[in-house]
PDB file of N, CA and C in Angstrom:
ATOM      1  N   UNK A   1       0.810  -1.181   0.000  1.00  0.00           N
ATOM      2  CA  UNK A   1       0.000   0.000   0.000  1.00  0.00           C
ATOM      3  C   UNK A   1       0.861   1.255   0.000  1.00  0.00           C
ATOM      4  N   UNK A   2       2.410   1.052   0.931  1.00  0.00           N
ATOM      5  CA  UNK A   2       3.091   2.441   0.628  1.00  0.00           C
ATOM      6  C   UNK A   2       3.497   2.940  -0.989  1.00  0.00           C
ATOM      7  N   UNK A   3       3.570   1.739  -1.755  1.00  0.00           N
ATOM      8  CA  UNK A   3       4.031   1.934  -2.811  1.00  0.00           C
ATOM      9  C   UNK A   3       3.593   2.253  -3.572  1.00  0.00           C
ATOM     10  N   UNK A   4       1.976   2.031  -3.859  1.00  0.00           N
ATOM     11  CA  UNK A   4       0.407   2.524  -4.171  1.00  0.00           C
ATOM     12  C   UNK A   4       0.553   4.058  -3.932  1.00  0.00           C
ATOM     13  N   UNK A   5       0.490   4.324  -2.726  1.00  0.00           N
ATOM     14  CA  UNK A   5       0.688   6.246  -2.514  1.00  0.00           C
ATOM     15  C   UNK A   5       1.965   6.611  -3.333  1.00  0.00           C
ATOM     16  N   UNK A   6       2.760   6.374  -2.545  1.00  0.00           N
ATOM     17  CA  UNK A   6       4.136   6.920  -3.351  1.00  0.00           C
ATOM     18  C   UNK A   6       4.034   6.876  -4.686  1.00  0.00           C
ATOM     19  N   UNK A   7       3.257   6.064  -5.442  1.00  0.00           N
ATOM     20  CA  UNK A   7       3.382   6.574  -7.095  1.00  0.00           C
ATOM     21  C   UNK A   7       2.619   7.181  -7.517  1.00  0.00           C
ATOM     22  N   UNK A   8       1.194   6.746  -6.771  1.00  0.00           N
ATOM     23  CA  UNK A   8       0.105   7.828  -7.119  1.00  0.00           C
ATOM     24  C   UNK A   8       0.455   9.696  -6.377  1.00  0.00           C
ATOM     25  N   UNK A   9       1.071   9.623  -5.590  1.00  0.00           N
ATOM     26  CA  UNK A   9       2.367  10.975  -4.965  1.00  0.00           C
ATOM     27  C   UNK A   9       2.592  11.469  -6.263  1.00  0.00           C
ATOM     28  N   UNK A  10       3.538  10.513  -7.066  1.00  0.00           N
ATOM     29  CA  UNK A  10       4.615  10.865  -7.870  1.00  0.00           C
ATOM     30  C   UNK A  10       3.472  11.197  -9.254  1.00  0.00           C
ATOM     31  N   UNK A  11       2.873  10.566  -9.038  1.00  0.00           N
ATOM     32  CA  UNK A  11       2.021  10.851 -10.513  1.00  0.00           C
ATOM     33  C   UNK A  11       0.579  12.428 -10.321  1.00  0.00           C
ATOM     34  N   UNK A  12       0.600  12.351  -9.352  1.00  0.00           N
ATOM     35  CA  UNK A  12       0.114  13.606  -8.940  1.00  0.00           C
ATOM     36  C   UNK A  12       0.906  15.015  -8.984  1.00  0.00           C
ATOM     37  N   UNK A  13       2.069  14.553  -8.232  1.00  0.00           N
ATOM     38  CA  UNK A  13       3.166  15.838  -8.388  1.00  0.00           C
ATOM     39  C   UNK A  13       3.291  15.951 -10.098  1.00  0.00           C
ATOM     40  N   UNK A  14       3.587  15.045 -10.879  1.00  0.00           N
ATOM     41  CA  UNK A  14       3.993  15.084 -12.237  1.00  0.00           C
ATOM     42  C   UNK A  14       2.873  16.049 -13.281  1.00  0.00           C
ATOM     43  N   UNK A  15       1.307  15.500 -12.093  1.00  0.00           N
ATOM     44  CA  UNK A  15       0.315  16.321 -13.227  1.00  0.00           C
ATOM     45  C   UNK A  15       0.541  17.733 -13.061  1.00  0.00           C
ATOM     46  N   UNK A  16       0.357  17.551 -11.909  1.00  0.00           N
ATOM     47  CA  UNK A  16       0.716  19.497 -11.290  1.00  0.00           C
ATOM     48  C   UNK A  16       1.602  20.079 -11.809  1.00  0.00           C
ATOM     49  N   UNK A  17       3.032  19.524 -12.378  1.00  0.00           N
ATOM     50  CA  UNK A  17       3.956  20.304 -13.054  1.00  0.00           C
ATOM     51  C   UNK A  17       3.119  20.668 -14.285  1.00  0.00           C
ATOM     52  N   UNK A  18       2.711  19.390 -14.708  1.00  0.00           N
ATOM     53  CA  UNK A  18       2.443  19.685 -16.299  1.00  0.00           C
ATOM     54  C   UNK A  18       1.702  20.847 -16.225  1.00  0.00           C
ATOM     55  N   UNK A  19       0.747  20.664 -15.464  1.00  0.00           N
ATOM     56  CA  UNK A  19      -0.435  21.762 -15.802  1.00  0.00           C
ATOM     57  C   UNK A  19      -0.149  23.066 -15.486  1.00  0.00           C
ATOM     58  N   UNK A  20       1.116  23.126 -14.604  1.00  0.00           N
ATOM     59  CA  UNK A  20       1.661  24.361 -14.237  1.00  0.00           C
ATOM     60  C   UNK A  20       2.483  25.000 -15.617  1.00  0.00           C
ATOM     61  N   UNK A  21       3.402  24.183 -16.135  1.00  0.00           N
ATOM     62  CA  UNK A  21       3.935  24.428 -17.552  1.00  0.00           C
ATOM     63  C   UNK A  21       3.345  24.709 -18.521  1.00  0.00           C
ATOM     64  N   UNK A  22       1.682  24.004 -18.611  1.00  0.00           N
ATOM     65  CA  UNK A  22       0.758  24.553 -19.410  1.00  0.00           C
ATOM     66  C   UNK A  22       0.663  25.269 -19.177  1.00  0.00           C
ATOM     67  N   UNK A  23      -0.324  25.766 -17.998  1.00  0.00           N
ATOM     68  CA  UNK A  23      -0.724  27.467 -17.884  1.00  0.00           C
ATOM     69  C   UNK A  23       0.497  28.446 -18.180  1.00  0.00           C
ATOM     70  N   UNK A  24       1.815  28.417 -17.467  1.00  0.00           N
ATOM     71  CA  UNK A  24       2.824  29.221 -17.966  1.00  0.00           C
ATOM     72  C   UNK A  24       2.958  29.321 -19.336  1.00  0.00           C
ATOM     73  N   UNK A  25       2.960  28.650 -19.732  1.00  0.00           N
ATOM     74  CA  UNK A  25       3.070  28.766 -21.588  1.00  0.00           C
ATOM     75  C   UNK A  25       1.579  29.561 -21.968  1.00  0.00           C
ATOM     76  N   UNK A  26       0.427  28.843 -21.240  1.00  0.00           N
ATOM     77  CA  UNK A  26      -0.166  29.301 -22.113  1.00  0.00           C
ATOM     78  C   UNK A  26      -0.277  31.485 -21.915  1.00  0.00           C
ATOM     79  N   UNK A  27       0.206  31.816 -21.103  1.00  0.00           N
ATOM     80  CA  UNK A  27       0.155  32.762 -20.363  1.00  0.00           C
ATOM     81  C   UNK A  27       0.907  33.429 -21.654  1.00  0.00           C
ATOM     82  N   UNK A  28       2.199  32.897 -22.073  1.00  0.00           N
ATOM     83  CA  UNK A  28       2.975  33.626 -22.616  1.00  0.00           C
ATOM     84  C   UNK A  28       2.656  33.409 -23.826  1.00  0.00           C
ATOM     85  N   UNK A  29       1.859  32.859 -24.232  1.00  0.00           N
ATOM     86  CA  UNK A  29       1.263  32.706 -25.376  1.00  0.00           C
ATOM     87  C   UNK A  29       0.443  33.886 -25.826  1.00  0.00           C
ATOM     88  N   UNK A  30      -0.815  34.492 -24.502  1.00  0.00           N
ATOM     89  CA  UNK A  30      -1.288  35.096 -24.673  1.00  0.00           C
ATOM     90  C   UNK A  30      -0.977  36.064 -24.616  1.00  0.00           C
ATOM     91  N   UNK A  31       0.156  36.609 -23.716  1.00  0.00           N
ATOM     92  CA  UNK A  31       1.180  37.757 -24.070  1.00  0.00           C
ATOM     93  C   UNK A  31       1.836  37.728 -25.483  1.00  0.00           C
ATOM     94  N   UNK A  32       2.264  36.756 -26.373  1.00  0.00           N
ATOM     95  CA  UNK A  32       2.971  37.346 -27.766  1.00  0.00           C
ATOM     96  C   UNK A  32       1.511  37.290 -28.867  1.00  0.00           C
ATOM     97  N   UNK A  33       0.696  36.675 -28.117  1.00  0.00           N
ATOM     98  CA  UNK A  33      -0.330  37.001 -29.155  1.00  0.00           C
ATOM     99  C   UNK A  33      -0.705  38.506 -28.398  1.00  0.00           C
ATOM    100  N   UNK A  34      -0.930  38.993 -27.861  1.00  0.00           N
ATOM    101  CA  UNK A  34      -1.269  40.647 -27.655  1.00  0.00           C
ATOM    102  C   UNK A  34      -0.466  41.669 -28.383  1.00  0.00           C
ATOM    103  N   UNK A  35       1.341  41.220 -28.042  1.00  0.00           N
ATOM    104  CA  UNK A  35       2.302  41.948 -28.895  1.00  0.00           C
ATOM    105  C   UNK A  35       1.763  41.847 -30.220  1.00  0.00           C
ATOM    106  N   UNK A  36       1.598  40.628 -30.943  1.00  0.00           N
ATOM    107  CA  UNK A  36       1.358  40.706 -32.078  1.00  0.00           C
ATOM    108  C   UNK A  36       0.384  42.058 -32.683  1.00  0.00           C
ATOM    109  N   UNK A  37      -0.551  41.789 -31.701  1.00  0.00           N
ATOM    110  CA  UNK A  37      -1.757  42.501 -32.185  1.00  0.00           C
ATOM    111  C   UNK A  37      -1.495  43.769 -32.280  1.00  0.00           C
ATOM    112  N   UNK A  38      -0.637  44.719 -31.410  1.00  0.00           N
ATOM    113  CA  UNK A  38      -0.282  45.622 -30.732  1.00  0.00           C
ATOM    114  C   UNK A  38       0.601  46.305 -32.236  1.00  0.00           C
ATOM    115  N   UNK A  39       1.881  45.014 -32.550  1.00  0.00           N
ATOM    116  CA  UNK A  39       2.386  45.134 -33.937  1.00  0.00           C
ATOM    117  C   UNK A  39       1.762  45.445 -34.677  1.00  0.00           C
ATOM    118  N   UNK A  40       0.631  44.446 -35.109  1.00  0.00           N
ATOM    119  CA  UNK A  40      -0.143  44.789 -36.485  1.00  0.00           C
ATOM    120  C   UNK A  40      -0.552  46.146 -36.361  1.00  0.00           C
ATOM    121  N   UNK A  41      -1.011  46.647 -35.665  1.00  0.00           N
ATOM    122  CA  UNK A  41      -1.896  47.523 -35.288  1.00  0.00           C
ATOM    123  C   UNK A  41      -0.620  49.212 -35.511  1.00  0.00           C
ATOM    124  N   UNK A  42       0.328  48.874 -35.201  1.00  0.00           N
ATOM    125  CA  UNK A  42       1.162  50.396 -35.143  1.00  0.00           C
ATOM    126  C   UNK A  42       1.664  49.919 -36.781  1.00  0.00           C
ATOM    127  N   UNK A  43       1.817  48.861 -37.324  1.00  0.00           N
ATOM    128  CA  UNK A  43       2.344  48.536 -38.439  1.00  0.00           C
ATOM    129  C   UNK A  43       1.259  48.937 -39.427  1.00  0.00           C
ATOM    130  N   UNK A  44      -0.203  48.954 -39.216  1.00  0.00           N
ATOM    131  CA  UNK A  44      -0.857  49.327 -40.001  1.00  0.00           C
ATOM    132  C   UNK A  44      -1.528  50.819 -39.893  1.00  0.00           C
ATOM    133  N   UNK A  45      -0.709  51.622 -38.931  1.00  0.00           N
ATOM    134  CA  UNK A  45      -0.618  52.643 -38.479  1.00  0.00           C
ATOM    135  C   UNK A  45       0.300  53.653 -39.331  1.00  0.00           C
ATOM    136  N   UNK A  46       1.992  52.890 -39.485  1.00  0.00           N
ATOM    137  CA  UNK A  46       2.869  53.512 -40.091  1.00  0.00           C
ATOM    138  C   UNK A  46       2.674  53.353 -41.392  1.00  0.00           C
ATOM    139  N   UNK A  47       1.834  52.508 -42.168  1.00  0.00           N
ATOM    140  CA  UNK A  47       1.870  52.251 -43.633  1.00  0.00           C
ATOM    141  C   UNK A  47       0.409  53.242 -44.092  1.00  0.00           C
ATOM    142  N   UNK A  48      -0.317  53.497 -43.432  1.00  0.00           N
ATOM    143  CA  UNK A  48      -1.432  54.795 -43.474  1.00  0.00           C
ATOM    144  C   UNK A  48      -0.527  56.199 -43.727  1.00  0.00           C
ATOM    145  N   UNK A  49       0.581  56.066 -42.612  1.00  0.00           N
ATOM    146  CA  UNK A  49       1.321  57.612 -42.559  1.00  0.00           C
ATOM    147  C   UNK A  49       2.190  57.787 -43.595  1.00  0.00           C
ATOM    148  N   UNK A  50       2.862  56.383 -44.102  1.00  0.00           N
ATOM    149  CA  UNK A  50       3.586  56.482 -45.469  1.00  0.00           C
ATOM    150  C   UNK A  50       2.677  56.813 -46.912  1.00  0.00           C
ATOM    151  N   UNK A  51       1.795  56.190 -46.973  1.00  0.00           N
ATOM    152  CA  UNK A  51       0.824  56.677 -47.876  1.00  0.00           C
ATOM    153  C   UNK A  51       0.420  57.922 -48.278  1.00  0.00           C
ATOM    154  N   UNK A  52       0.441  58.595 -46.495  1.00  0.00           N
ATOM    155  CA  UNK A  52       0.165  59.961 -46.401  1.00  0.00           C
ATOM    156  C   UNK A  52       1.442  61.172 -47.014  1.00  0.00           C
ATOM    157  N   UNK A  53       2.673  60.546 -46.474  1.00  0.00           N
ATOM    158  CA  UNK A  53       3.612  61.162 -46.931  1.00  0.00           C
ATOM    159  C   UNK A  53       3.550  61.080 -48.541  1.00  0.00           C
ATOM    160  N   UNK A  54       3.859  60.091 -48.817  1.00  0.00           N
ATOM    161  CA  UNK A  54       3.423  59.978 -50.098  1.00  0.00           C
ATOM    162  C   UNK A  54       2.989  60.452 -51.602  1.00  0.00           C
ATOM    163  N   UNK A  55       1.741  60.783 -50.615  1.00  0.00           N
ATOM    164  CA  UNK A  55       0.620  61.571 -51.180  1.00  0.00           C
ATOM    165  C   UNK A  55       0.896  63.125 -51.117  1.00  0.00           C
ATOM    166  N   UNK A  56       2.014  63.554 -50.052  1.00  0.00           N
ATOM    167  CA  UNK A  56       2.080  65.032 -49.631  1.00  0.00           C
ATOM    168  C   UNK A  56       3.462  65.155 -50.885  1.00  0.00           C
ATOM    169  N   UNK A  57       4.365  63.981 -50.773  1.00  0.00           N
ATOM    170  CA  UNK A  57       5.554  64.426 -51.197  1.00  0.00           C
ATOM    171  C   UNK A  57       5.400  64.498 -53.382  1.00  0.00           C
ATOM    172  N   UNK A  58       4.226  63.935 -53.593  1.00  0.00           N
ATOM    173  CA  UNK A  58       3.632  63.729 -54.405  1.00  0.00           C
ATOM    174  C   UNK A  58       3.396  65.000 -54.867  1.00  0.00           C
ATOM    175  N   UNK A  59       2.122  66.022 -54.470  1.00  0.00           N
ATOM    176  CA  UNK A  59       1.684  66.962 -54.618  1.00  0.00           C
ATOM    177  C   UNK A  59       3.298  67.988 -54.217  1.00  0.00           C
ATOM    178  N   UNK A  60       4.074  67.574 -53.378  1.00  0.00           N
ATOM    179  CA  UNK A  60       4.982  68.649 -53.728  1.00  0.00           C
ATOM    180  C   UNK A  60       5.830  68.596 -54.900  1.00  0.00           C
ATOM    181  N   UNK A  61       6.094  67.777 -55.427  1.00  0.00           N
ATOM    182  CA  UNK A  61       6.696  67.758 -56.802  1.00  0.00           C
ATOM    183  C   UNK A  61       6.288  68.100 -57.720  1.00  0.00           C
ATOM    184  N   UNK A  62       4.404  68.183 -57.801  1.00  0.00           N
ATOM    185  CA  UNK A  62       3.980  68.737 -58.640  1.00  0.00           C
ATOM    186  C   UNK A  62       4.171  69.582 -59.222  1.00  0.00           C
ATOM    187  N   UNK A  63       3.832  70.519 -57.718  1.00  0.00           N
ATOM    188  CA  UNK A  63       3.895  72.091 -57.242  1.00  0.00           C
ATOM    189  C   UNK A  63       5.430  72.890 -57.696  1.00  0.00           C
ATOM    190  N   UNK A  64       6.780  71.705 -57.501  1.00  0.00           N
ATOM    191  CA  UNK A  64       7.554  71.994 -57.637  1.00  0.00           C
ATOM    192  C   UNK A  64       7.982  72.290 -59.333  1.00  0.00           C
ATOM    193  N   UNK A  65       7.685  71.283 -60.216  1.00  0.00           N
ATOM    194  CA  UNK A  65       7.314  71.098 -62.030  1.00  0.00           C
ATOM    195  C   UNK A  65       6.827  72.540 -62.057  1.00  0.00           C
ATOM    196  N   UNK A  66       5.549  72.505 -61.714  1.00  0.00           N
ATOM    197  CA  UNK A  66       4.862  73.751 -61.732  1.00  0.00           C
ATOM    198  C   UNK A  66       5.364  74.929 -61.753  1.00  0.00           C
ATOM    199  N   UNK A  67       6.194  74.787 -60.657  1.00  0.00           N
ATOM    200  CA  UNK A  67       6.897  76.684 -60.376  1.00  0.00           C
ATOM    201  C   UNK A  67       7.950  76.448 -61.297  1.00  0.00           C
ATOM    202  N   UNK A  68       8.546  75.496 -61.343  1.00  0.00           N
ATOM    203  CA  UNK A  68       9.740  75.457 -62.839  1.00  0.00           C
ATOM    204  C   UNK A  68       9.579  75.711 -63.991  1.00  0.00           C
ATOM    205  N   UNK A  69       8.146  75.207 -64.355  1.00  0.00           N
ATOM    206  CA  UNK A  69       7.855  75.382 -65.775  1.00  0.00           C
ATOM    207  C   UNK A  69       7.640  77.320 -65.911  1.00  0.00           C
ATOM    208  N   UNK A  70       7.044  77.623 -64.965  1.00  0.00           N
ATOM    209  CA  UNK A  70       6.483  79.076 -64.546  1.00  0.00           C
ATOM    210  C   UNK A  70       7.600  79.887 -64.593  1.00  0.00           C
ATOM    211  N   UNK A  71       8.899  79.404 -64.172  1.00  0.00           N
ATOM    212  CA  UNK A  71      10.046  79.956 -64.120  1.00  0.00           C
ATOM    213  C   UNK A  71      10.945  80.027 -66.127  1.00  0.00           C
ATOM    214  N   UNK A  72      10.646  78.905 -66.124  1.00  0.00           N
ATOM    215  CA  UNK A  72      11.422  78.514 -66.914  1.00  0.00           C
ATOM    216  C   UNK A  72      10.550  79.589 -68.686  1.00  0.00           C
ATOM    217  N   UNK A  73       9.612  79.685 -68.384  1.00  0.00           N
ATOM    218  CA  UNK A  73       8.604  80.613 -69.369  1.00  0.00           C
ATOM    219  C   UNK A  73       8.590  82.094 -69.153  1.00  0.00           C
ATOM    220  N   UNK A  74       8.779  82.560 -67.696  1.00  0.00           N
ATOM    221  CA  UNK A  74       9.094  83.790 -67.328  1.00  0.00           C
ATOM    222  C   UNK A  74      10.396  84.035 -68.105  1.00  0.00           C
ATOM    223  N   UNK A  75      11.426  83.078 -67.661  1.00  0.00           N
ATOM    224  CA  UNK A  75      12.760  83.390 -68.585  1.00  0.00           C
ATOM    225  C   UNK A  75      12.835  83.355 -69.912  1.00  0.00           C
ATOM    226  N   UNK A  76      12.229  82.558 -70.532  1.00  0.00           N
ATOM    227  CA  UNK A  76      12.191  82.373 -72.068  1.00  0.00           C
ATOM    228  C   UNK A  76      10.895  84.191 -72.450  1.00  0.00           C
ATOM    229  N   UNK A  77      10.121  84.413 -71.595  1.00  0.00           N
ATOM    230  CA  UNK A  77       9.557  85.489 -72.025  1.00  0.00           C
ATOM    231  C   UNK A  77      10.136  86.620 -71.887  1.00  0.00           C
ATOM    232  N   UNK A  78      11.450  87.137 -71.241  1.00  0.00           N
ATOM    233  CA  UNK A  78      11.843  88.222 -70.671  1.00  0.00           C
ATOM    234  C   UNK A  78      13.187  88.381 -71.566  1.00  0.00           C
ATOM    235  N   UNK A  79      13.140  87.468 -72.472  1.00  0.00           N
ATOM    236  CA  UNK A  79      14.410  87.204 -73.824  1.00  0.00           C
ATOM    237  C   UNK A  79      14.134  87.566 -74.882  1.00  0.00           C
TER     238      UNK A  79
END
């Protein structure tokens, strides 16, 4: 009968680790799945603001053609 406890002991202590290793994992699981989210989320943050730049540095080149050509006709008119 001691030997009966003592393994059912040992097989008890053994579940308790496991399930302790589970929950720890699963813990940190749910921590890199949050990072993740956290990632996506500023990542689809910075690719909105690049777009935006983009779009600004876009219209300044226009603007920039624009005043060149404006320049470039002022000079050809003042000849």
């Amino acid at each position: 009968m001691g030997l009966w406890k003592y393994l059912q002991s040992r097989a008890d202590l053994e579940h308790e680790r496991r399930s302790e290793f589970r929950r720890t994992l699963q813990d940190q699981i749910d921590t890199l799945s949050e990072q993740v989210g956290k990632l996506n989320y500023q990542k689809e943050s910075l690719l909105r603001e690049i777009a935006e730049l983009r779009e600004a540095l876009a219209e300044a080149k226009a603007t920039i053609l624009h005043l060149e050509e404006l320049l470039r006709r002022r000079s050809y008119d003042n000849n």
